[in-house]
N, C-alpha and C. Protein backbone atom coordinates (compact mmCIF):
# COMPACT_ATOMS: atom_id res chain seq x y z
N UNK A 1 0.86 -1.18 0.00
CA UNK A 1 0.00 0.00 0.00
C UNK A 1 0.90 1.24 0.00
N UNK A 2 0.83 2.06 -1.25
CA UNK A 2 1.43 3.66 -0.86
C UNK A 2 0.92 4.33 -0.21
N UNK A 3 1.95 5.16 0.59
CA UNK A 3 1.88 6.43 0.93
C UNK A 3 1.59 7.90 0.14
N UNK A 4 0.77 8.60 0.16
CA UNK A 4 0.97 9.46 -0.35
C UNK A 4 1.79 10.78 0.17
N UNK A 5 1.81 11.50 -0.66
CA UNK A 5 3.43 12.55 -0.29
C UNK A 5 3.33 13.15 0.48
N UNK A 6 3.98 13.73 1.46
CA UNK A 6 3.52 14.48 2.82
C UNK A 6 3.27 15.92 2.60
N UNK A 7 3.02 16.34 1.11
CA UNK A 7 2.67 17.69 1.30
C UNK A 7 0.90 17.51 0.87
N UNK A 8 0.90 16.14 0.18
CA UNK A 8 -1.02 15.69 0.39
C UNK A 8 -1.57 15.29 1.60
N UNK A 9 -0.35 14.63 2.16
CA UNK A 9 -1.48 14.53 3.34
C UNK A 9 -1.32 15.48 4.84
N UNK A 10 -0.69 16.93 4.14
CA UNK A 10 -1.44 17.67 5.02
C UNK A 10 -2.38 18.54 4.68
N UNK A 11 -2.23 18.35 2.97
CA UNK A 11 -3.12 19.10 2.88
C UNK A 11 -4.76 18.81 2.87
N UNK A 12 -4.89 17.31 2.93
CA UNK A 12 -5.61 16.28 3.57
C UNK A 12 -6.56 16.56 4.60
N UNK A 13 -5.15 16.67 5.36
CA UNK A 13 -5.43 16.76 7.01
C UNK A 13 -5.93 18.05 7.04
N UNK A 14 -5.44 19.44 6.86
CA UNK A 14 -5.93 20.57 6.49
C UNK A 14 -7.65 20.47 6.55
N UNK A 15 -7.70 19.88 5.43
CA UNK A 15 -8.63 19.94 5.17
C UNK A 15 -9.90 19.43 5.91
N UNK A 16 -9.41 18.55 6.04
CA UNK A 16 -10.21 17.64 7.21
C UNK A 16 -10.13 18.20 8.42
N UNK A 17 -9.39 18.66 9.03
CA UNK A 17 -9.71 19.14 10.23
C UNK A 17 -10.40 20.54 9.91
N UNK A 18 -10.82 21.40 9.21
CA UNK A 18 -11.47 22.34 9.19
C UNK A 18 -12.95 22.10 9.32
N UNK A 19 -13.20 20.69 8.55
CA UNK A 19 -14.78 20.01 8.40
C UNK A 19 -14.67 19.76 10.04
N UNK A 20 -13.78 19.43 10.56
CA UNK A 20 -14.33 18.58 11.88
C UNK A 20 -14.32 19.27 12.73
N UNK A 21 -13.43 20.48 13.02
CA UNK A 21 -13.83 22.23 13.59
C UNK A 21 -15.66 22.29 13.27
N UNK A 22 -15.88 22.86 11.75
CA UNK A 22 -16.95 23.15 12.05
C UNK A 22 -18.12 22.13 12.78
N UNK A 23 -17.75 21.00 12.23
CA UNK A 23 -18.61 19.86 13.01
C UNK A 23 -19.00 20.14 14.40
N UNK A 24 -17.95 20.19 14.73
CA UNK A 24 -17.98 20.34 16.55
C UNK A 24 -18.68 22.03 16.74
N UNK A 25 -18.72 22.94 15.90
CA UNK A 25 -19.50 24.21 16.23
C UNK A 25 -20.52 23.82 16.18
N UNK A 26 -21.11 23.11 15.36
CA UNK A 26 -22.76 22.56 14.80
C UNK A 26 -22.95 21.82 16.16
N UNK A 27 -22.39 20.97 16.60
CA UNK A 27 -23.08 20.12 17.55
C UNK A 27 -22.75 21.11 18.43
N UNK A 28 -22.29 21.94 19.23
CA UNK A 28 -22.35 22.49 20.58
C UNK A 28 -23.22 23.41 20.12
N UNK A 29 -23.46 23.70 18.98
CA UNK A 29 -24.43 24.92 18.85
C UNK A 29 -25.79 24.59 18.75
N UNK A 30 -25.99 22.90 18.61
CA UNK A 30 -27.42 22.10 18.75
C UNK A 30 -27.59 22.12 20.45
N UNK A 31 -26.34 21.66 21.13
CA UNK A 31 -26.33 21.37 22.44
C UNK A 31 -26.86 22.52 23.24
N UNK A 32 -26.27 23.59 22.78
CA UNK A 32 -26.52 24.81 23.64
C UNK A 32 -27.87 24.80 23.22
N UNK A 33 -28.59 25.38 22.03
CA UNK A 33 -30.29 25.34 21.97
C UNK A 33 -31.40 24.21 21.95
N UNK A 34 -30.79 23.08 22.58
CA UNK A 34 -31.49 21.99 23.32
C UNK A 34 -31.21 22.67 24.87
N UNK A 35 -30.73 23.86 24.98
CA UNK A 35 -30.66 24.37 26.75
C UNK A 35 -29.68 24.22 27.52
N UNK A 36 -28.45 24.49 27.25
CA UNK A 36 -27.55 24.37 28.37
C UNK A 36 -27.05 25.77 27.58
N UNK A 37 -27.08 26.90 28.75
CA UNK A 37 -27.22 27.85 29.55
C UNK A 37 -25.54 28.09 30.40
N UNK A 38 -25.50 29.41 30.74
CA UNK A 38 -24.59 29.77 31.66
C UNK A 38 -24.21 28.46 32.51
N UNK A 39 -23.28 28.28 33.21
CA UNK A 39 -23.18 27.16 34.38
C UNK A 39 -23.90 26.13 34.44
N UNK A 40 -24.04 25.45 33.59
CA UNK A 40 -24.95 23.95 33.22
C UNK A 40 -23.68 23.30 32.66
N UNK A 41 -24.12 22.17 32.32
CA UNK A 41 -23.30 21.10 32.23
C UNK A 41 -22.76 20.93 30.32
N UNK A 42 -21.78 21.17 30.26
CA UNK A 42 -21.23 21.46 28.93
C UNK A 42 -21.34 19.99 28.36
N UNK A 43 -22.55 20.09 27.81
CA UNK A 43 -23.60 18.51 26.58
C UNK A 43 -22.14 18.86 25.18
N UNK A 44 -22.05 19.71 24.73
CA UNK A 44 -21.45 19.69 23.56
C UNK A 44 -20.34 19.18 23.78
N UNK A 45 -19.61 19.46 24.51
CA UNK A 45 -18.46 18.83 24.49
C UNK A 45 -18.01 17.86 24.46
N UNK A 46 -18.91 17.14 25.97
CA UNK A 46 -19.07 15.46 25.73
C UNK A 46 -19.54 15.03 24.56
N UNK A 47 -20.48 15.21 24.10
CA UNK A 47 -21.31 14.70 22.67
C UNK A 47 -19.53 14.34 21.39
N UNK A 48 -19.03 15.06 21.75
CA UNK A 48 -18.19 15.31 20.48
C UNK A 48 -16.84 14.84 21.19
N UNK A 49 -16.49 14.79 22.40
CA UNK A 49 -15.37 13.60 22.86
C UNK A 49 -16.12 12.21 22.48
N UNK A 50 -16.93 12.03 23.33
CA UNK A 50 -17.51 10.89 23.41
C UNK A 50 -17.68 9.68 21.93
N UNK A 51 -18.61 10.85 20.71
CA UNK A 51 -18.12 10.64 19.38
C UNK A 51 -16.75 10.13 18.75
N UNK A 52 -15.98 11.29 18.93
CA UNK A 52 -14.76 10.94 18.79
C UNK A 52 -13.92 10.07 19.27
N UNK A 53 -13.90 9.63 20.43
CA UNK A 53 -13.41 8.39 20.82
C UNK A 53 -13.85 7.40 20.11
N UNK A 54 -15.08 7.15 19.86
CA UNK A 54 -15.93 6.12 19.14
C UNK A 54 -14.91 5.96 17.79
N UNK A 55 -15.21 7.09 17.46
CA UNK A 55 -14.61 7.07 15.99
C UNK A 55 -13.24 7.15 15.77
N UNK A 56 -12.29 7.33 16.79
CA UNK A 56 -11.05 7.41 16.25
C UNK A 56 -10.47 6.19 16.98
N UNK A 57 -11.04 5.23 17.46
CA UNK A 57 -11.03 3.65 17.73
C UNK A 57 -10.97 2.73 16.61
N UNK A 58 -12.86 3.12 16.20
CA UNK A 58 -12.54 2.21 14.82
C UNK A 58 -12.25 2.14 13.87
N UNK A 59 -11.52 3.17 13.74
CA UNK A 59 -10.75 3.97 12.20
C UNK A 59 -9.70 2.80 12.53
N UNK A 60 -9.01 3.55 13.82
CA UNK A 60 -7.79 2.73 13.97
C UNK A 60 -8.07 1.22 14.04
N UNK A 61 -8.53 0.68 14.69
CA UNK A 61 -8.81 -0.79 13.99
C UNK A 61 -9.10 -1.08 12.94
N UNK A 62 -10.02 -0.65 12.27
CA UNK A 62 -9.55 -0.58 10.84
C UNK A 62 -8.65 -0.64 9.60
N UNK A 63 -7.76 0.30 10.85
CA UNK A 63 -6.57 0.66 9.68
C UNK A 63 -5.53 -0.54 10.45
N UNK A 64 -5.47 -1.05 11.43
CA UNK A 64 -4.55 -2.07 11.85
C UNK A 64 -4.79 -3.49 10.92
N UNK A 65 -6.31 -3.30 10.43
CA UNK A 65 -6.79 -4.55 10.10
C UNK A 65 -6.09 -4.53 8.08
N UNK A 66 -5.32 -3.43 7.94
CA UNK A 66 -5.39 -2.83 6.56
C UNK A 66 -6.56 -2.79 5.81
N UNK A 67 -7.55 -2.26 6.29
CA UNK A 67 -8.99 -1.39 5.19
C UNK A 67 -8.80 -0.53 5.36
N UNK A 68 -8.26 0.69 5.86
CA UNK A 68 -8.18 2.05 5.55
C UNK A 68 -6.92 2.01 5.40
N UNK A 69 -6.28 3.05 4.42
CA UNK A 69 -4.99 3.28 4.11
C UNK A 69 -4.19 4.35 5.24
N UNK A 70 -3.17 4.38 5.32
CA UNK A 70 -2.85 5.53 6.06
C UNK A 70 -2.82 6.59 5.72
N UNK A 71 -2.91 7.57 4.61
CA UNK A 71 -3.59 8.56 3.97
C UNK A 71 -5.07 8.81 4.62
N UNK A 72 -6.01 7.87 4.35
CA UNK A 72 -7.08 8.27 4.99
C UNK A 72 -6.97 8.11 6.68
N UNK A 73 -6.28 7.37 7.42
CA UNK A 73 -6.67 6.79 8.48
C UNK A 73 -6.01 8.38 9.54
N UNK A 74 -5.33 9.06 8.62
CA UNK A 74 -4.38 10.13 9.10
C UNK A 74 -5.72 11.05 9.16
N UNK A 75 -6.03 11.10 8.24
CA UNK A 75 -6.61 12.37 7.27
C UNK A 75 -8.24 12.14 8.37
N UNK A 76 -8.78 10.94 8.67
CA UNK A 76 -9.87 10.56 9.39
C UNK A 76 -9.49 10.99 10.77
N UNK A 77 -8.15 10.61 11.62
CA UNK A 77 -7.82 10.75 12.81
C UNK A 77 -7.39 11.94 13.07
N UNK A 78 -6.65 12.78 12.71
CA UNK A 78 -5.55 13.80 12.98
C UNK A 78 -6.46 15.00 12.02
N UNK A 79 -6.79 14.57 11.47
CA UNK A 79 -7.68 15.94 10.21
C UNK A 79 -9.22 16.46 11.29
N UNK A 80 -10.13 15.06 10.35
CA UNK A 80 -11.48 15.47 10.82
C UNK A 80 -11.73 15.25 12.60
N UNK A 81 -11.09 14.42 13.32
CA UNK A 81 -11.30 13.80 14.55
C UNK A 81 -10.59 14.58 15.57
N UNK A 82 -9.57 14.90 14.90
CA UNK A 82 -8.78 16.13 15.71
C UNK A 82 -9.31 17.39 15.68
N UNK A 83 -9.80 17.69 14.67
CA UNK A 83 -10.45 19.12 14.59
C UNK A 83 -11.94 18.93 15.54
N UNK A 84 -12.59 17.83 15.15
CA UNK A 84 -13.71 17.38 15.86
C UNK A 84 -14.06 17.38 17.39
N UNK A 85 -12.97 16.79 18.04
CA UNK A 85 -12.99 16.60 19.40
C UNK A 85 -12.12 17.65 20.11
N UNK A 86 -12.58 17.58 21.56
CA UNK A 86 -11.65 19.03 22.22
C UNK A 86 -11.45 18.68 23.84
N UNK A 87 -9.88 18.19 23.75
CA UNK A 87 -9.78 18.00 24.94
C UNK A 87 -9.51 19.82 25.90
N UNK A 88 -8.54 20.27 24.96
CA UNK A 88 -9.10 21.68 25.47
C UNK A 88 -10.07 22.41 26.50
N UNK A 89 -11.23 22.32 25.84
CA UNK A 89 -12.69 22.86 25.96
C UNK A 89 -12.71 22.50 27.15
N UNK A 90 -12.89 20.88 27.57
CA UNK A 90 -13.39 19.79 28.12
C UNK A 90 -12.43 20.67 29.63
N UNK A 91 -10.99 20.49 29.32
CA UNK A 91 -10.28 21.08 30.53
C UNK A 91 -11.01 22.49 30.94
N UNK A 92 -11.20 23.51 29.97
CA UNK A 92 -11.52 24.61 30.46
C UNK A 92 -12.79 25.00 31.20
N UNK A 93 -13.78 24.13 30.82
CA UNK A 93 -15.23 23.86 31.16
C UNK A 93 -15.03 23.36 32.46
N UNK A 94 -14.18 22.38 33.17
CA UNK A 94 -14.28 21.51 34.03
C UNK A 94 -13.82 22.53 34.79
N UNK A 95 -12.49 22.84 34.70
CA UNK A 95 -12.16 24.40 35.62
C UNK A 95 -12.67 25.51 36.35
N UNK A 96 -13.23 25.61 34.91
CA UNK A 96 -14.31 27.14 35.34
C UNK A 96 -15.49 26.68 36.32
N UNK A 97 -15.83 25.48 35.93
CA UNK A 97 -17.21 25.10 37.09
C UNK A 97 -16.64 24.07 38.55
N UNK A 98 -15.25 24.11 38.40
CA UNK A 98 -14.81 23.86 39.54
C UNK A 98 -14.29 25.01 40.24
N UNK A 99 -14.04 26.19 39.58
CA UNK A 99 -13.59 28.01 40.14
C UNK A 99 -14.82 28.07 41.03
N UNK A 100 -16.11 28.10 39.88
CA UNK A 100 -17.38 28.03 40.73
C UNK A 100 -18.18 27.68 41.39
N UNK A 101 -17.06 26.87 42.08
CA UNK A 101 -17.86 25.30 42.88
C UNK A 101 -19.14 24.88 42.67
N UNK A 102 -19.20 24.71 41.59
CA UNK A 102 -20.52 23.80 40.99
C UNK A 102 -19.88 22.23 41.17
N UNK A 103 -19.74 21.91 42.17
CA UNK A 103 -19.03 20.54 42.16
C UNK A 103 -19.80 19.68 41.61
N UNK A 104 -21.39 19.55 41.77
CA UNK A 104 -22.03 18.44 41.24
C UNK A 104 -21.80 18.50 39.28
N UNK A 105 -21.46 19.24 38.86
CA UNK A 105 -21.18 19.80 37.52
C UNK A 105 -19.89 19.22 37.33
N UNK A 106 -18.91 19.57 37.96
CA UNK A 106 -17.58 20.02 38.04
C UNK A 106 -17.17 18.21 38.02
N UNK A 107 -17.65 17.18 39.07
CA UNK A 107 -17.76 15.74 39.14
C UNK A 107 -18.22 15.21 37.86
N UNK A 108 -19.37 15.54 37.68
CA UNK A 108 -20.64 15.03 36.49
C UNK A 108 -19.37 14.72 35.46
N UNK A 109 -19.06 15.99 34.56
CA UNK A 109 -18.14 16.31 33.55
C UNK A 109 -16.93 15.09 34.07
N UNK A 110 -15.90 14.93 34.72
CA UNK A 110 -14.77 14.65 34.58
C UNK A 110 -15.86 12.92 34.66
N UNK A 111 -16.31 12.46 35.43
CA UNK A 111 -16.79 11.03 35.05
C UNK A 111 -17.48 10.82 34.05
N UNK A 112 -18.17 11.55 33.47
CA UNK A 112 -18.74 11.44 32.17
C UNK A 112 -17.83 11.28 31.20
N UNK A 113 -17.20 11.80 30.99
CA UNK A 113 -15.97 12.11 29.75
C UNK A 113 -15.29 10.70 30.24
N UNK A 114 -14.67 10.83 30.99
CA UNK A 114 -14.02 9.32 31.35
C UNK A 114 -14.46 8.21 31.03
N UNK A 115 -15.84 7.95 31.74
CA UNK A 115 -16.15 6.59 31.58
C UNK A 115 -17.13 6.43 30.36
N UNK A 116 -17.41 7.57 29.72
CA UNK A 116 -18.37 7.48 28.46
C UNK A 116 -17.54 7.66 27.21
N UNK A 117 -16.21 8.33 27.48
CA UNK A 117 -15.27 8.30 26.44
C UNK A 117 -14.53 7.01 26.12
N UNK A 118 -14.04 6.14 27.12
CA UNK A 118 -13.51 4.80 27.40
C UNK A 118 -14.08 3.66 26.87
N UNK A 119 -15.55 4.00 27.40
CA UNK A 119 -16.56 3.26 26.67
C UNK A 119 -16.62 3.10 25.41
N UNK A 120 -16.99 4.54 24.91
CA UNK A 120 -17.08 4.69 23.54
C UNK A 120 -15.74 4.27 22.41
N UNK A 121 -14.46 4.26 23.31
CA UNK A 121 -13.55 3.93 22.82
C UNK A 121 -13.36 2.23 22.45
N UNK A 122 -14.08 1.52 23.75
CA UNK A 122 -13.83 -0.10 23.49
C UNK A 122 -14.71 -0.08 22.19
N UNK A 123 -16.01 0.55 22.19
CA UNK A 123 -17.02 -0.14 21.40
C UNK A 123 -16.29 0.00 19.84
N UNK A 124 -15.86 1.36 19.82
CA UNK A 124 -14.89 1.46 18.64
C UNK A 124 -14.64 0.42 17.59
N UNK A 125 -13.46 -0.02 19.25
CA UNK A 125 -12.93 -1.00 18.87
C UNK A 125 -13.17 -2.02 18.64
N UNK A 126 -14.24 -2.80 19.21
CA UNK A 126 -15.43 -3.80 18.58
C UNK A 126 -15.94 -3.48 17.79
N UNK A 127 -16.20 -2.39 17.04
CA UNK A 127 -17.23 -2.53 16.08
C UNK A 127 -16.45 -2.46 14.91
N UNK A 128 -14.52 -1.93 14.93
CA UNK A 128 -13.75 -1.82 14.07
C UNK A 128 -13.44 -3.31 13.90
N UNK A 129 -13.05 -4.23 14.85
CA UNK A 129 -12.62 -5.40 14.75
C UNK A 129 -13.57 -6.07 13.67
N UNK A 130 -15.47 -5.82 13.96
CA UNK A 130 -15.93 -6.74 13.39
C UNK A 130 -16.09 -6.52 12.24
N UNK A 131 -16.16 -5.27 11.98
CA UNK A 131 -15.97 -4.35 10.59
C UNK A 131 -15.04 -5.37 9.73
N UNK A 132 -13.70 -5.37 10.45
CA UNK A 132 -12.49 -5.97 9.47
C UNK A 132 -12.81 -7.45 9.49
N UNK A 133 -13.75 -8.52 10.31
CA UNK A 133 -14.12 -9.21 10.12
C UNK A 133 -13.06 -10.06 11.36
N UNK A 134 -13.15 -9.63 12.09
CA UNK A 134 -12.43 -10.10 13.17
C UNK A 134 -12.83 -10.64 14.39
């Protein structure tokens, strides 16, 4: 399987991570007008870790299994999935509502992300395995 040249696959990646930026505006911007408000519990963020774990599991199984090439598996992980997901956010959100001792918030968030990201990460990976027929 080739590689393609490393000035395609950033421009690849480029590219792809700009789609997966806006992605992640669209869903926090659904999240927020489904109602989360000042000091509420940041839905968008999780929605789009949580996703992303999912998805950048079974890419990678996938691509271990050789069905995705590494061109795409880059361009899927590091492009759209990277632009997509935000560990960032996730830190800054958790902070600020731990500044404001919203602890039941401040808890919620760091176990949510954890054990729903982890999650979402095995299933990934099961659903990449069976994908490749494994």
């Amino acid at each position: 399987m080739t590689t393609a040249p490393v000035w395609q696959r950033l421009l690849w990646i480029c590219f792809a991570g700009a789609l997966g930026s806006g992605a992640r505006f669209l869903v926090s911007l659904g999240a927020e007008r489904l109602g989360q408000g000042q000091g509420s519990f940041p839905f968008g963020t999780l929605i789009v870790n949580v996703v992303g774990s999912f998805l950048i599991c079974m890419v990678m199984e996938l691509a271990a299994a050789g069905l995705v090439s590494p061109t795409l598996r880059l361009t899927l992980t590091t492009g759209f999935l990277g632009g997509f997901t935000t560990y960032s956010a996730f830190a800054y959100e958790t902070l600020r509502s731990a500044e404001a001792r919203q602890w039941s918030i401040t808890a919620a968030n760091l176990v949510a992300t954890l054990v729903l990201g982890l999650g979402a990460g095995v299933l990934g990976m099961i659903c990449g395995r069976k994908l490749a027929g494994g």
